[in-house]
C-alpha atoms as a PDB file:
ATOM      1  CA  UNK A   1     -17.507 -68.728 136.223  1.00  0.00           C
ATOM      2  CA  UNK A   2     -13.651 -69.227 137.308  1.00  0.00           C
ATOM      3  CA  UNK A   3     -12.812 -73.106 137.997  1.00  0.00           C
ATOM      4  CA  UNK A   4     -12.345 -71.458 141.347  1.00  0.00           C
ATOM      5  CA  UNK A   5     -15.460 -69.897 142.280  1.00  0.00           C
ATOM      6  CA  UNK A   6     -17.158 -73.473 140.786  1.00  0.00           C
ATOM      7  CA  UNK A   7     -15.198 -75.582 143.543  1.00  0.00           C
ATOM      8  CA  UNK A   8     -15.744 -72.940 146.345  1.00  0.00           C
ATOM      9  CA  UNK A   9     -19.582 -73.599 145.631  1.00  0.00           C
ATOM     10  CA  UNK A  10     -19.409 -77.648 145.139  1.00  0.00           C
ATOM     11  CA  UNK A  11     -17.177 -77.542 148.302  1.00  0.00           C
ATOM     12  CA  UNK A  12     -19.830 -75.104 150.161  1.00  0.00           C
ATOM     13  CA  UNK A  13     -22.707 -77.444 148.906  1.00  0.00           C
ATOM     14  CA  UNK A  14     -20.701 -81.106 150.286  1.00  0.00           C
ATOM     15  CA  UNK A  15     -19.490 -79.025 153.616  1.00  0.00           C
ATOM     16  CA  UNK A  16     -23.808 -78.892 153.880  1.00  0.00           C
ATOM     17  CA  UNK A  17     -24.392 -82.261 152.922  1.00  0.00           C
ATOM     18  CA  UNK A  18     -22.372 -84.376 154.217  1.00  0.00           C
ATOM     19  CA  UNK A  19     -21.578 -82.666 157.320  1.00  0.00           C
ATOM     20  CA  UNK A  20     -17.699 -82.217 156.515  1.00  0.00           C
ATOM     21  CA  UNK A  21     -15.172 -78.582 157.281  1.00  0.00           C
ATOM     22  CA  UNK A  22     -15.287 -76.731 153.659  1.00  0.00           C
ATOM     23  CA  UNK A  23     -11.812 -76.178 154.635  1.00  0.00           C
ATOM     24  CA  UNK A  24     -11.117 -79.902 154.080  1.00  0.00           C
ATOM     25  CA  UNK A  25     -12.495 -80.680 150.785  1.00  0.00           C
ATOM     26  CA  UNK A  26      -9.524 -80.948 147.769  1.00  0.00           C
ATOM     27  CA  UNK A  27      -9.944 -81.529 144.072  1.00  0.00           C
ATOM     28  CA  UNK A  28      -8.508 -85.144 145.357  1.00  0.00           C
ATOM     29  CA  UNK A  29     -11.069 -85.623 148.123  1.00  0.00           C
ATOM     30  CA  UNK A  30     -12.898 -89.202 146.740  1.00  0.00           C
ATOM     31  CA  UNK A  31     -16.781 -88.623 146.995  1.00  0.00           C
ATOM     32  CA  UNK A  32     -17.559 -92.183 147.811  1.00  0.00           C
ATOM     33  CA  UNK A  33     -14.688 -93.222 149.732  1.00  0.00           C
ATOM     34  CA  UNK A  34     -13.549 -90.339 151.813  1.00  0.00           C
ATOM     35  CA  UNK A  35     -17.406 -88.560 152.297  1.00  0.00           C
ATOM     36  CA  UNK A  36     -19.024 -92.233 152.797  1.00  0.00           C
ATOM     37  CA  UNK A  37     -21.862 -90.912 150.568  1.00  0.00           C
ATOM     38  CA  UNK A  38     -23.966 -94.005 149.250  1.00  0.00           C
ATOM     39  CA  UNK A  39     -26.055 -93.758 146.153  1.00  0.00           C
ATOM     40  CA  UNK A  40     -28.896 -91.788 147.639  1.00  0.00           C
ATOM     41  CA  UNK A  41     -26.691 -89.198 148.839  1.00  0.00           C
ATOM     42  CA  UNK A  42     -24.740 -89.111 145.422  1.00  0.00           C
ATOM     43  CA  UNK A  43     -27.791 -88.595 143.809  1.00  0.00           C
ATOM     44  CA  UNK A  44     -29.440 -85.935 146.110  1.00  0.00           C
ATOM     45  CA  UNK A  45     -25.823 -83.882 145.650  1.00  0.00           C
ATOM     46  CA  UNK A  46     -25.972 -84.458 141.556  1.00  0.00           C
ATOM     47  CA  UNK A  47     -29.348 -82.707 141.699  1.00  0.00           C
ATOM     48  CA  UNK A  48     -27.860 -80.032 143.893  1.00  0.00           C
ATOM     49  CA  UNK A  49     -25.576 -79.334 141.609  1.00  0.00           C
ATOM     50  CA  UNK A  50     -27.583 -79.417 138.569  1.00  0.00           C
ATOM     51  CA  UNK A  51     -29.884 -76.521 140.783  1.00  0.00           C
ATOM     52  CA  UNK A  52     -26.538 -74.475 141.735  1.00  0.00           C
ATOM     53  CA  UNK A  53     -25.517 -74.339 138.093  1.00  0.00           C
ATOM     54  CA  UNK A  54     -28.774 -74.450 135.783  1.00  0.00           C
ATOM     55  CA  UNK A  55     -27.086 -77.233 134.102  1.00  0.00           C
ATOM     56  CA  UNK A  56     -28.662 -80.963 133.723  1.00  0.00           C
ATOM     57  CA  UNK A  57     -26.139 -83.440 134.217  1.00  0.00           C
ATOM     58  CA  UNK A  58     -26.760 -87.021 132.951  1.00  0.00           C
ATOM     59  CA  UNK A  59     -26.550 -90.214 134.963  1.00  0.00           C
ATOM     60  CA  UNK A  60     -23.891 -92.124 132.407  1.00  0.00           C
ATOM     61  CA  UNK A  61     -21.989 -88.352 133.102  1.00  0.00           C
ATOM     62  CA  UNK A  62     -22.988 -88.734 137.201  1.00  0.00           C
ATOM     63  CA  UNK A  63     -21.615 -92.138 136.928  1.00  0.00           C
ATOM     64  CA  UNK A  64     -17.862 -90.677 135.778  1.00  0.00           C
ATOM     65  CA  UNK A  65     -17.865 -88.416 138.375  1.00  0.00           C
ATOM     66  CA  UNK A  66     -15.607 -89.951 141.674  1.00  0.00           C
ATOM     67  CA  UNK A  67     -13.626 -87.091 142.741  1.00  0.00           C
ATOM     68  CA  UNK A  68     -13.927 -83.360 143.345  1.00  0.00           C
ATOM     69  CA  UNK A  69     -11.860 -82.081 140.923  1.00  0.00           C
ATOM     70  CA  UNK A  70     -13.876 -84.279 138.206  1.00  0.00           C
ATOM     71  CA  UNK A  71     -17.025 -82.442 139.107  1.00  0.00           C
ATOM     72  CA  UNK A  72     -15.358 -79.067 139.001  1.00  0.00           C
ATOM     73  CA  UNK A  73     -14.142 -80.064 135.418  1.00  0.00           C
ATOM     74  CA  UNK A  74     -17.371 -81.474 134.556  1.00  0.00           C
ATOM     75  CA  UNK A  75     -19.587 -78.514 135.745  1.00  0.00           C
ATOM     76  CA  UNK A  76     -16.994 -75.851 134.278  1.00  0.00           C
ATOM     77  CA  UNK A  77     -16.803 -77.644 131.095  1.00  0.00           C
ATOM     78  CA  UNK A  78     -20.869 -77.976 130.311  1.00  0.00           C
ATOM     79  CA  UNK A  79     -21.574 -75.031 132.044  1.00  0.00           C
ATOM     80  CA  UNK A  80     -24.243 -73.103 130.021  1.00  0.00           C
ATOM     81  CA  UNK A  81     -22.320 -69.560 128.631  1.00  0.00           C
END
């Protein structure tokens, strides 16, 4: 899977979640600050994700993860081949 077609789907899956235009969300886009997402959301999206791409990712890893181009790197870089 392209780096691409990995942040069409995270963008598809916070556009659900947090009630925000897919057409907004950048690689930039802060998922704390500019989504207002508190630590139940973050969690609830980091299990999302690990559903979406078959992939478990680790709370120390979660932790890292601020921005939307970080999970795009993340998830394209432990994605399973």
């Amino acid at each position: 899977m392209t780096k691409e077609e990995i942040f069409n789907k995270i963008a598809a899956i916070i556009a659900d979640r947090f009630e925000v235009d897919q057409s907004t969300v950048t690689n930039e886009m802060n998922l704390e600050q500019d989504l207002d997402a508190d630590s139940i959301d973050f969690v609830e999206f980091v299990l999302e994700l690990e559903d979406t791409f078959g992939s478990e990712i680790s709370d120390e890893d979660a932790e890292k993860l601020n921005t939307v181009g970080e999970v795009v790197d993340y998830v394209a870089a432990n994605q399973t081949k």
